[in-house]
N, C-alpha and C. Protein backbone atom coordinates (compact mmCIF):
# COMPACT_ATOMS: atom_id res chain seq x y z
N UNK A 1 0.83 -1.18 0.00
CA UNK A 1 0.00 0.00 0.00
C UNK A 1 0.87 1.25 0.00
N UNK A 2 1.94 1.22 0.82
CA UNK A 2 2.83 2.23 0.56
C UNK A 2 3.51 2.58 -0.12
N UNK A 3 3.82 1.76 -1.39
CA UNK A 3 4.43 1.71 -2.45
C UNK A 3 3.44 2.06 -3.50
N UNK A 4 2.19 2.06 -3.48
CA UNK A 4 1.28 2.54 -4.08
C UNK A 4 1.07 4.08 -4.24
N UNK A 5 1.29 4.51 -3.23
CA UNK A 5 1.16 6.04 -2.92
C UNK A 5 2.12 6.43 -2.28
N UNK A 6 3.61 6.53 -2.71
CA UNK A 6 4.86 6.79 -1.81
C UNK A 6 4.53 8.31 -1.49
N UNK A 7 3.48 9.05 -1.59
CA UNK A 7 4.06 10.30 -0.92
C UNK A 7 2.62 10.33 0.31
N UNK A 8 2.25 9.59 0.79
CA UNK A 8 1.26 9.46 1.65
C UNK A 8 1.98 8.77 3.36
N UNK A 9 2.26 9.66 3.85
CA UNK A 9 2.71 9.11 4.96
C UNK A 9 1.95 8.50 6.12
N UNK A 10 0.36 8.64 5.50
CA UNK A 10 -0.13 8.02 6.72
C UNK A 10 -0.31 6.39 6.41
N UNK A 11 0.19 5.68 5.41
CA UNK A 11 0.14 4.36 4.78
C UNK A 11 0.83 3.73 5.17
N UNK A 12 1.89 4.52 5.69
CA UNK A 12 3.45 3.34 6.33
C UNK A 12 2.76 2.81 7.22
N UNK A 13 3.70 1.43 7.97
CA UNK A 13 3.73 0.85 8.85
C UNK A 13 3.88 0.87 9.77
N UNK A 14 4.78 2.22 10.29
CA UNK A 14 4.80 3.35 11.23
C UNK A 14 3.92 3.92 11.84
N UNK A 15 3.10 4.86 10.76
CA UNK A 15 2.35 5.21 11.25
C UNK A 15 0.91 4.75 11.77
N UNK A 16 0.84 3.55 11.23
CA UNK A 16 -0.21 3.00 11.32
C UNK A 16 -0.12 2.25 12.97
N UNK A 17 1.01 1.59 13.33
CA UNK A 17 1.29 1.13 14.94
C UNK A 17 0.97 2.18 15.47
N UNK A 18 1.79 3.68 15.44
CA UNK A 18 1.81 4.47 16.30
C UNK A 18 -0.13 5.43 16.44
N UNK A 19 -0.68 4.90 15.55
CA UNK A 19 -2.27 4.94 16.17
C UNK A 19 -2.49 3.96 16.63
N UNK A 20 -2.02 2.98 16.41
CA UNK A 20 -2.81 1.82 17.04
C UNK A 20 -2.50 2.00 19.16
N UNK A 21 -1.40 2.31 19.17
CA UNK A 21 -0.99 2.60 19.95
C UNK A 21 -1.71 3.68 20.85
N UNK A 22 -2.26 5.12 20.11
CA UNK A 22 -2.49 6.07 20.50
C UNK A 22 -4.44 5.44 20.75
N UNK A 23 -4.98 4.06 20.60
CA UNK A 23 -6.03 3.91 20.86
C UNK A 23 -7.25 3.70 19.53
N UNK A 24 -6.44 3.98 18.52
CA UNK A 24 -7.71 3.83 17.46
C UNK A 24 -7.08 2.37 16.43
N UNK A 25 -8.55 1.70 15.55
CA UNK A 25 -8.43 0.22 15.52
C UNK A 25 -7.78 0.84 13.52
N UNK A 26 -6.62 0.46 13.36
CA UNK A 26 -6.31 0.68 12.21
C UNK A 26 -6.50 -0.57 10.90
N UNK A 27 -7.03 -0.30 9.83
CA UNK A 27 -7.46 -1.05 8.88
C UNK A 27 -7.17 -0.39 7.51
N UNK A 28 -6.65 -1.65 6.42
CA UNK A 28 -6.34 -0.83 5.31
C UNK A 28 -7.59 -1.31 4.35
N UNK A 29 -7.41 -0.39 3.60
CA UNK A 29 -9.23 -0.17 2.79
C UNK A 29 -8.53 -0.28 0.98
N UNK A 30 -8.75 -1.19 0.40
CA UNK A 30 -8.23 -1.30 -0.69
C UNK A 30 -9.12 -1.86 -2.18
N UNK A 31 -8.53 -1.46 -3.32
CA UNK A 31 -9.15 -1.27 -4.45
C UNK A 31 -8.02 -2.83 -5.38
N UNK A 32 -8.87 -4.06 -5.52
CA UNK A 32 -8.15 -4.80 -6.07
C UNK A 32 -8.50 -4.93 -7.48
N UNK A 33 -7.37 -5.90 -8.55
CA UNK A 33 -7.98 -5.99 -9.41
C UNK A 33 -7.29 -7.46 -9.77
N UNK A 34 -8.24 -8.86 -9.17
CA UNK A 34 -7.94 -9.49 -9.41
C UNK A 34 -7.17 -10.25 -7.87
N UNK A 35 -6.09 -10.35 -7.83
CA UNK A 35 -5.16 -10.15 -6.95
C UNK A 35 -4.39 -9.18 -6.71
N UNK A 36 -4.37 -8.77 -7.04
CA UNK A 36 -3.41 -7.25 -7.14
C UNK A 36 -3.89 -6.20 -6.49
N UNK A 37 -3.67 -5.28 -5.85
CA UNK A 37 -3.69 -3.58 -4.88
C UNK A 37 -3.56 -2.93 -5.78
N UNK A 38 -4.39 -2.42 -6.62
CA UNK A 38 -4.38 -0.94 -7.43
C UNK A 38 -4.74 0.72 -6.92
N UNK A 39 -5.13 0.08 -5.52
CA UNK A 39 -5.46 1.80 -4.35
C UNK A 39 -5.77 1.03 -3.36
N UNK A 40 -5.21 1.70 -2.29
CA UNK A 40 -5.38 1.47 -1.36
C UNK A 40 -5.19 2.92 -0.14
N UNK A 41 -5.78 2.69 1.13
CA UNK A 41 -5.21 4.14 2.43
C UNK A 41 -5.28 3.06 3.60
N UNK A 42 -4.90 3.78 4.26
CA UNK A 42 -5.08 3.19 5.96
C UNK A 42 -6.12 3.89 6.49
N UNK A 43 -7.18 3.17 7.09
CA UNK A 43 -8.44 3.89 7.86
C UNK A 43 -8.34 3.78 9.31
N UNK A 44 -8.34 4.60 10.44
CA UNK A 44 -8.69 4.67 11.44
C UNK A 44 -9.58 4.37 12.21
N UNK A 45 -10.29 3.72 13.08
CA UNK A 45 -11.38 3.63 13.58
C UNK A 45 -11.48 3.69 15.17
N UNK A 46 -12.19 4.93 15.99
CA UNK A 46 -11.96 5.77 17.11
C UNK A 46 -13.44 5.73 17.79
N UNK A 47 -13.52 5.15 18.47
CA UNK A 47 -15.34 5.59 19.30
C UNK A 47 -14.83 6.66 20.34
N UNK A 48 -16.09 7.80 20.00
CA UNK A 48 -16.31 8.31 21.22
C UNK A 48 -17.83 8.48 21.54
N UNK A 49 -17.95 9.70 22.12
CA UNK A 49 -19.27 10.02 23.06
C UNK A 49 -20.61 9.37 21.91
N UNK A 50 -20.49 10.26 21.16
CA UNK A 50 -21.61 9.54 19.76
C UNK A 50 -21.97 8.38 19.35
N UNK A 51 -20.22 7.60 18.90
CA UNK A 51 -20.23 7.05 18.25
C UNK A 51 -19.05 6.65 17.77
N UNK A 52 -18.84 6.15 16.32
CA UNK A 52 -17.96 5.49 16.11
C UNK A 52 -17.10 6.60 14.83
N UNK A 53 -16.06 6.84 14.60
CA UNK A 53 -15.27 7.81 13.69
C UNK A 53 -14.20 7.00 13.04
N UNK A 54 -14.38 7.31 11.83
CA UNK A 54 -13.38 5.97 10.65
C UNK A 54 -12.29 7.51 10.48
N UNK A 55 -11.44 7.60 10.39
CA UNK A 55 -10.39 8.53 9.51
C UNK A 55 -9.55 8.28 8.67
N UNK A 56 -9.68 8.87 7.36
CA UNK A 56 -8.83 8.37 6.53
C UNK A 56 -8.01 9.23 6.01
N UNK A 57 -6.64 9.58 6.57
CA UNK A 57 -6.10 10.95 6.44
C UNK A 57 -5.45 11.48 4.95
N UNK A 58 -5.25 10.04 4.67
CA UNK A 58 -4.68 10.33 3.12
C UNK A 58 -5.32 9.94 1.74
N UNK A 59 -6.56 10.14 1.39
CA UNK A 59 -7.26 9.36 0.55
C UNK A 59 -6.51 9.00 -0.74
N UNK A 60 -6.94 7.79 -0.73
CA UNK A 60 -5.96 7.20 -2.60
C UNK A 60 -6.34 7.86 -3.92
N UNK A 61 -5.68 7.70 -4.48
CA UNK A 61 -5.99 7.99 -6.30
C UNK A 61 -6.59 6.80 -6.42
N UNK A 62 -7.53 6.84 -6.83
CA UNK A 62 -8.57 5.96 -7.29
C UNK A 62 -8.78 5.67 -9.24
N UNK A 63 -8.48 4.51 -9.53
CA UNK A 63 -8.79 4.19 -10.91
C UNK A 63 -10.21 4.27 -11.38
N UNK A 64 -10.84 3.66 -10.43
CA UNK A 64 -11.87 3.24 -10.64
C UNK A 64 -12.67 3.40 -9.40
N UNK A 65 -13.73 4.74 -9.08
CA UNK A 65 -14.21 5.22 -7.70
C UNK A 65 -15.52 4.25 -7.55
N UNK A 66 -16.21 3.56 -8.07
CA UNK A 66 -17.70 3.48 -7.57
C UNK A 66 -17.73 1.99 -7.02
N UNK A 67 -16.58 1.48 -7.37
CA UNK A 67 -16.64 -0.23 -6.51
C UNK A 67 -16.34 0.50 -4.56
N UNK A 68 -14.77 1.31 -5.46
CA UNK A 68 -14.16 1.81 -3.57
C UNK A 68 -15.34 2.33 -2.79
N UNK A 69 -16.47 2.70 -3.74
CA UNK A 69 -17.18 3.80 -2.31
C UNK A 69 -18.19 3.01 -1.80
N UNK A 70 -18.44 1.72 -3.15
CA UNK A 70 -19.47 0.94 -2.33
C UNK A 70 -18.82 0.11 -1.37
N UNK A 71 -17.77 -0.15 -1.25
CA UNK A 71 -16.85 -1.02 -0.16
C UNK A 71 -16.79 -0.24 1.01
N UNK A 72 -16.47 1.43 0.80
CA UNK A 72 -16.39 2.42 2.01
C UNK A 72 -17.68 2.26 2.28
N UNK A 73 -18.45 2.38 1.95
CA UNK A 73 -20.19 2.56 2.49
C UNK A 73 -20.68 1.17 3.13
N UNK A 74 -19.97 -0.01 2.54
CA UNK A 74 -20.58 -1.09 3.27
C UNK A 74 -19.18 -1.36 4.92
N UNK A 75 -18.16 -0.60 4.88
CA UNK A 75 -17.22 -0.63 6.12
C UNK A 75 -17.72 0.33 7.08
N UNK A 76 -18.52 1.23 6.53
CA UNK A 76 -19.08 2.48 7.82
C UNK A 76 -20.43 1.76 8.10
N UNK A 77 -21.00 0.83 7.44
CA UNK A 77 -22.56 0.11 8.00
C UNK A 77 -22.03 -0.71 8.86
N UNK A 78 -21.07 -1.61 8.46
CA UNK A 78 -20.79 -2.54 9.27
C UNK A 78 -20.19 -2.78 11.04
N UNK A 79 -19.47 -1.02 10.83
CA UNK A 79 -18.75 -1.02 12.07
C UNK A 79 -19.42 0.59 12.54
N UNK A 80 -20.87 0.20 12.11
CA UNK A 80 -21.44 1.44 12.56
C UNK A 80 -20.83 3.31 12.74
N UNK A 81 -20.27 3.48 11.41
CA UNK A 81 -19.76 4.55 11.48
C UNK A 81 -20.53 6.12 11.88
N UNK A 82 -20.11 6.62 12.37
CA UNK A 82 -21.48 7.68 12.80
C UNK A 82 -20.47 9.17 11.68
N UNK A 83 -19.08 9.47 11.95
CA UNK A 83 -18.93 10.39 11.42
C UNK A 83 -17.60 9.50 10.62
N UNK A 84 -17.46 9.93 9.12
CA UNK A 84 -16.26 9.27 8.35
C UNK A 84 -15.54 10.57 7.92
N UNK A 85 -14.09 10.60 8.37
CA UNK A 85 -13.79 11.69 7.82
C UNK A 85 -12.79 11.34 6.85
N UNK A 86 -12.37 12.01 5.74
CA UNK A 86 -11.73 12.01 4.68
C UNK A 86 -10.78 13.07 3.83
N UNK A 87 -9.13 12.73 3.87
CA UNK A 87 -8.23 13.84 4.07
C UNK A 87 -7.55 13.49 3.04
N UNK A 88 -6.73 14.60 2.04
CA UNK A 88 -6.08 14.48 1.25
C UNK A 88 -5.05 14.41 1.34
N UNK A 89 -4.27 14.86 2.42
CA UNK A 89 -3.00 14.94 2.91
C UNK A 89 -2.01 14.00 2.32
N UNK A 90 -1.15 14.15 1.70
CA UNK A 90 -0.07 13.20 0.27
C UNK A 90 -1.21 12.73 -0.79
N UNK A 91 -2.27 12.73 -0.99
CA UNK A 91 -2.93 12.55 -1.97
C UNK A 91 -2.59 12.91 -3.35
């Protein structure tokens, strides 16, 4: 995944422990084709007072958007997302 988007620093392996660490459940959210990773980000997932908050600080370049969003839309039903936020940051 990080080789996918080398200028996205929230994809490393790094950063992804050091949330896990800081309390939120980290998951990577990816666009295949076949076997293969053609997009992929690292998503966050944080409950508080509300509810449940997915963050995805670096969103991917996307080939092909309408499979990824039905996959994002069925990961915020599933783990009851209340607010999803979505960041371009190395995008």
């Amino acid at each position: 995944m990080a080789q996918l988007e080398p200028f996205a620093p929230h994809n490393t392996e790094e950063y992804i422990l050091a949330q896990k660490q800081l309390g939120a459940t980290p998951f990577v959210l990816g666009l295949y084709q076949g076997e293969t990773m053609v997009a992929g980000c690292a998503a966050f997932l944080t409950s508080g007072w509300l509810g449940k908050r997915a963050n995805i600080p670096s969103f991917p370049a996307l080939p092909e958007t309408e499979q990824f969003f039905a996959g994002l839309s069925e990961f915020c039903r599933h783990h009851r997302v209340w607010d999803l936020v979505l960041g371009s940051f190395g995008s």
